[in-house]
Each structure stands twice: as structure tokens, then as C-alpha cells.
N, C-alpha and C. Protein backbone atom coordinates (compact mmCIF):
# COMPACT_ATOMS: atom_id res chain seq x y z
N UNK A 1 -53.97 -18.06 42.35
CA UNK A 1 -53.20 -18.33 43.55
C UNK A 1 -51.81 -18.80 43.12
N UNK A 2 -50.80 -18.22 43.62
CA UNK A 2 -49.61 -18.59 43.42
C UNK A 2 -49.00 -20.16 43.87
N UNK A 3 -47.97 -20.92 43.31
CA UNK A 3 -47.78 -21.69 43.89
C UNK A 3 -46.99 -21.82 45.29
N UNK A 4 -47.11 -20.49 45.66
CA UNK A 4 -45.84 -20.73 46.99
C UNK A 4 -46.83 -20.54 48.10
N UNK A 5 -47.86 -20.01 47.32
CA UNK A 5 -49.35 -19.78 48.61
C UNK A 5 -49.89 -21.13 48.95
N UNK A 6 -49.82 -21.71 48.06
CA UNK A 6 -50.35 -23.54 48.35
C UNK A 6 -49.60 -24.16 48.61
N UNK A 7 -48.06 -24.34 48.35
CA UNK A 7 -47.44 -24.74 49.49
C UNK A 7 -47.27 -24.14 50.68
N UNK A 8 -47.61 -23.14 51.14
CA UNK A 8 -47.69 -22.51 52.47
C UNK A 8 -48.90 -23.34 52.91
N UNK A 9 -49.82 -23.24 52.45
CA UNK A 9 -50.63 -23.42 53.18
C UNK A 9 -50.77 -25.17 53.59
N UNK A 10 -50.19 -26.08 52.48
CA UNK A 10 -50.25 -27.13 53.14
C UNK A 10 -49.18 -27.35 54.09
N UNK A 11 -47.98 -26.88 54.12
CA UNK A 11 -47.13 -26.54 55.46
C UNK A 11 -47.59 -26.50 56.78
N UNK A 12 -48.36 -25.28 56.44
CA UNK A 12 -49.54 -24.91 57.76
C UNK A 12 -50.63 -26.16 58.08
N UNK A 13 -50.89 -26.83 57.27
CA UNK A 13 -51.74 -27.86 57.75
C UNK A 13 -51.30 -29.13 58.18
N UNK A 14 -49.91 -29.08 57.76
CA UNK A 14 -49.39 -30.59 58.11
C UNK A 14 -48.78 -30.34 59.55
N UNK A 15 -47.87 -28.91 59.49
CA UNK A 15 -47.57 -28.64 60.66
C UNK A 15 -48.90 -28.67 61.77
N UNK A 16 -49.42 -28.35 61.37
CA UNK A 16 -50.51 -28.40 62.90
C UNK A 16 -50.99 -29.79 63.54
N UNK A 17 -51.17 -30.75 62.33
CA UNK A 17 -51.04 -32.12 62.77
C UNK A 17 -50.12 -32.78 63.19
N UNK A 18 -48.86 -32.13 62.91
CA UNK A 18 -47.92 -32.94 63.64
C UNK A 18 -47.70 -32.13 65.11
N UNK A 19 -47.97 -30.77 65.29
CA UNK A 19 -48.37 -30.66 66.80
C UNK A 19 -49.06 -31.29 67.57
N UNK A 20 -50.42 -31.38 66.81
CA UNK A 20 -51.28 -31.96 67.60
C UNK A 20 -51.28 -33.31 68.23
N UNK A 21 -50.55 -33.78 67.05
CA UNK A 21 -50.31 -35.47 67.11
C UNK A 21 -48.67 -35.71 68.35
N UNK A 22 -47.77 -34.34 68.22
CA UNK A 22 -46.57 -34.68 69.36
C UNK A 22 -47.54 -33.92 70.48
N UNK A 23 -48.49 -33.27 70.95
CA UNK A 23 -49.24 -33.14 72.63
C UNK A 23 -49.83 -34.31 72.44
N UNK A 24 -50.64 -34.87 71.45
CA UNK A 24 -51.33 -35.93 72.30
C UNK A 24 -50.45 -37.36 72.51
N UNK A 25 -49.15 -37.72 71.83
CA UNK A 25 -48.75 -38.44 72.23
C UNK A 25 -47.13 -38.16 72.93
N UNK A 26 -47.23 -36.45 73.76
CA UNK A 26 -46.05 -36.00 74.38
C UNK A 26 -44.38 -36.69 73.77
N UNK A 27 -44.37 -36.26 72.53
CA UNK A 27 -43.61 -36.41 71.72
C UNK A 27 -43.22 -34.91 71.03
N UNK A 28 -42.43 -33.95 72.32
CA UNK A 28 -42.09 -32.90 72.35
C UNK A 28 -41.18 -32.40 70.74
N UNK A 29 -40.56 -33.25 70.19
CA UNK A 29 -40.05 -33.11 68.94
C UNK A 29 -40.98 -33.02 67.81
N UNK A 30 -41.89 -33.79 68.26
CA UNK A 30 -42.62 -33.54 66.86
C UNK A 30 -43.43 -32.55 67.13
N UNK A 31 -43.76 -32.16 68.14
CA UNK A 31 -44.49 -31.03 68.10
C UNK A 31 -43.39 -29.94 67.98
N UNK A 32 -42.22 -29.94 67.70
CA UNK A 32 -41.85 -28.76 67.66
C UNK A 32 -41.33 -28.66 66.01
N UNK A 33 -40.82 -29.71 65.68
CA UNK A 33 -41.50 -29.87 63.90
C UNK A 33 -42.59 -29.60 63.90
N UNK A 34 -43.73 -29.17 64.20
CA UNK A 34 -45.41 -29.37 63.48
C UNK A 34 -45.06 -27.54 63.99
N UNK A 35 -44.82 -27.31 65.06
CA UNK A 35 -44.66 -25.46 65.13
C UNK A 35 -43.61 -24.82 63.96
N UNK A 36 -42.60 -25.23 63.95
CA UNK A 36 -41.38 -25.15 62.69
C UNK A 36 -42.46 -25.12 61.32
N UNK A 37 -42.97 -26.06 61.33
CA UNK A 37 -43.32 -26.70 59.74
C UNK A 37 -44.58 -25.34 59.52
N UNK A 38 -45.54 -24.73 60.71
CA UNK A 38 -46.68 -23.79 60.62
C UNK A 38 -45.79 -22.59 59.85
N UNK A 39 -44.62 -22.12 61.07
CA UNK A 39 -43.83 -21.34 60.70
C UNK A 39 -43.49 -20.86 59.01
N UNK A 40 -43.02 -21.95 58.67
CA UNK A 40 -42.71 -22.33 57.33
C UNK A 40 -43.61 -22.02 56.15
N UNK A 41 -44.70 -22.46 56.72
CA UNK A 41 -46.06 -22.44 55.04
C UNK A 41 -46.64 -21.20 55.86
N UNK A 42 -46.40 -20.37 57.03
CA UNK A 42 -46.79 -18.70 56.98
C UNK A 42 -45.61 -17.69 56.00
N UNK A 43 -44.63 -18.16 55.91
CA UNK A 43 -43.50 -17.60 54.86
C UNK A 43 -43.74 -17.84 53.67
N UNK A 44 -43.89 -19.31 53.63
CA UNK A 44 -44.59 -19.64 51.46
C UNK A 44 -45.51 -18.79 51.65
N UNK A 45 -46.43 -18.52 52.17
CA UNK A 45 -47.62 -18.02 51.79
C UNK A 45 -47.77 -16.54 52.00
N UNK A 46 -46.62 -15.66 52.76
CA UNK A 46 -46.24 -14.48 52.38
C UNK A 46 -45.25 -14.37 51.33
N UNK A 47 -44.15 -15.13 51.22
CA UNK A 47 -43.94 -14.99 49.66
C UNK A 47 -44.86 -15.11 48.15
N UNK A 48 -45.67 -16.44 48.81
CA UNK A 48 -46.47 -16.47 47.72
C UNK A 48 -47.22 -14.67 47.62
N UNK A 49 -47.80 -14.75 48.34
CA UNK A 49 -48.51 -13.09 47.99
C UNK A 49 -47.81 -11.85 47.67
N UNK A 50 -46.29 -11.56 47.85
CA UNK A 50 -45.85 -11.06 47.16
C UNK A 50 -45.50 -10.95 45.52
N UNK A 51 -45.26 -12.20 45.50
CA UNK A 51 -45.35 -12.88 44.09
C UNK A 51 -46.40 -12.51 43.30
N UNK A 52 -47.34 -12.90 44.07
CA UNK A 52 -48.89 -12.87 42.87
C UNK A 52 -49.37 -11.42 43.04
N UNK A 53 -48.68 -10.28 44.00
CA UNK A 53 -49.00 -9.02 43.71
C UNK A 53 -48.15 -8.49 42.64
N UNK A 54 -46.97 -8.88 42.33
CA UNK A 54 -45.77 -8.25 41.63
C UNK A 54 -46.47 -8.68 40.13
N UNK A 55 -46.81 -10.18 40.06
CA UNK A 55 -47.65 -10.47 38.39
C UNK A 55 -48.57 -9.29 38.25
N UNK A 56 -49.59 -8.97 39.26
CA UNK A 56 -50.82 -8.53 38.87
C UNK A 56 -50.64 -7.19 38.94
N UNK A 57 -49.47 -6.51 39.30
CA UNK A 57 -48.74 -5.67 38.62
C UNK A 57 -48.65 -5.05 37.42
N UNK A 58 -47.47 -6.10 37.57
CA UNK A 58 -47.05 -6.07 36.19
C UNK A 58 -47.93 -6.66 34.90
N UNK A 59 -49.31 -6.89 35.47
CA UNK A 59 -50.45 -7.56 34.41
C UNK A 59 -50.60 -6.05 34.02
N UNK A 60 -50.93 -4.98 35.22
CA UNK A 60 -51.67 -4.45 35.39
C UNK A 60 -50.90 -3.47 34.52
N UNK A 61 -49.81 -2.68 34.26
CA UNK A 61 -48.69 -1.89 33.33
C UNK A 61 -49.01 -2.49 32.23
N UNK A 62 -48.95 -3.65 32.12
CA UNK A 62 -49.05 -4.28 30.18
C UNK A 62 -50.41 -4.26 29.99
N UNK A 63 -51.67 -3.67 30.76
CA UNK A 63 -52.77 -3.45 30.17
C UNK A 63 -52.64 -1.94 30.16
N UNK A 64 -52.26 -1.31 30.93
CA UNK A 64 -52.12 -0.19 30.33
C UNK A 64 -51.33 0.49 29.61
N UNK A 65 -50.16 -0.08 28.84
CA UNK A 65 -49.52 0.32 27.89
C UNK A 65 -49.90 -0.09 26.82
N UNK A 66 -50.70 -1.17 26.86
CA UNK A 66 -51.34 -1.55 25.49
C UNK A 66 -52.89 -0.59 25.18
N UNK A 67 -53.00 0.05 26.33
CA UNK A 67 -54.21 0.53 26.32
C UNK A 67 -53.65 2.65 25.88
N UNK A 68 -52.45 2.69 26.05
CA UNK A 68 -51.95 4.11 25.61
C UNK A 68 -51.07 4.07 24.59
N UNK A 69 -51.26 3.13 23.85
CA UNK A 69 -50.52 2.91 22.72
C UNK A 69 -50.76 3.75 21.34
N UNK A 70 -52.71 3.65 21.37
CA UNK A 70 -52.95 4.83 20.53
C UNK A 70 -53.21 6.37 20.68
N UNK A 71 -52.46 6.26 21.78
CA UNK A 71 -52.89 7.70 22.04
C UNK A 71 -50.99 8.70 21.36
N UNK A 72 -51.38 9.99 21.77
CA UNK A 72 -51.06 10.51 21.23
C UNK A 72 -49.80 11.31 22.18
N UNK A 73 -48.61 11.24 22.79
CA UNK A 73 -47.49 11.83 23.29
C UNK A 73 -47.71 13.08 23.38
């Protein structure tokens, strides 16, 4: 797991508590930080997955160039 996927995702979890916590105490700002903040760790966590597809990628080329190395052109 990448690190931008785990900060997404605790984004997403803090944001939702601070929604929950500005409806139940109608503290319209913070609930709109806690929607902002969800917002936020759904982006880390699509960057993160771009990220960790581009490594496993590029894992994936350096196993196979090491793997056609003895072969023959």
C-alpha cells in the first residue's frame, strides 16, 4: 500500500467525524471541513493508486528484462 493511500484514507476517516460531530452539534463549519477533509483522502487515495500501479509496473518491466536477458535478439 502506498503511502498516499493511507493518508487518504485517514483523511476520509477524520473527515467523517468531523461531519458527524458539526450535524450533531450544528456547527455548519465543521461539518463542512469534515466534507472538504473526505474530499481530500478520496484524492490521496487515488493518487496513492496511481502511484502503486506505476511501481508495479515498472516492477513488472525489470522482471521481465531480467528475465530476457538470456535470450537471444
Amino acid at each position: 500500500m502506498d503511502k498516499k493511500n493511507l493518508e487518504g484514507k485517514v483523511d476520509k476517516v477524520t473527515g467523517k467525524i468531523k461531519e458527524i460531530g458539526g450535524v450533531a452539534t450544528d456547527n455548519r463549519d465543521w461539518e463542512a471541513e469534515g466534507k472538504l477533509d473526505q474530499v481530500k483522502g478520496k484524492v490521496k487515495e487515488g493518487l496513492g493508486n496511481l502511484r502503486q500501479g506505476i511501481k508495479d509496473k515498472l516492477d513488472e518491466l525489470d522482471k521481465n528484462k531480467g528475465e530476457n536477458k538470456g535470450e537471444n535478439p
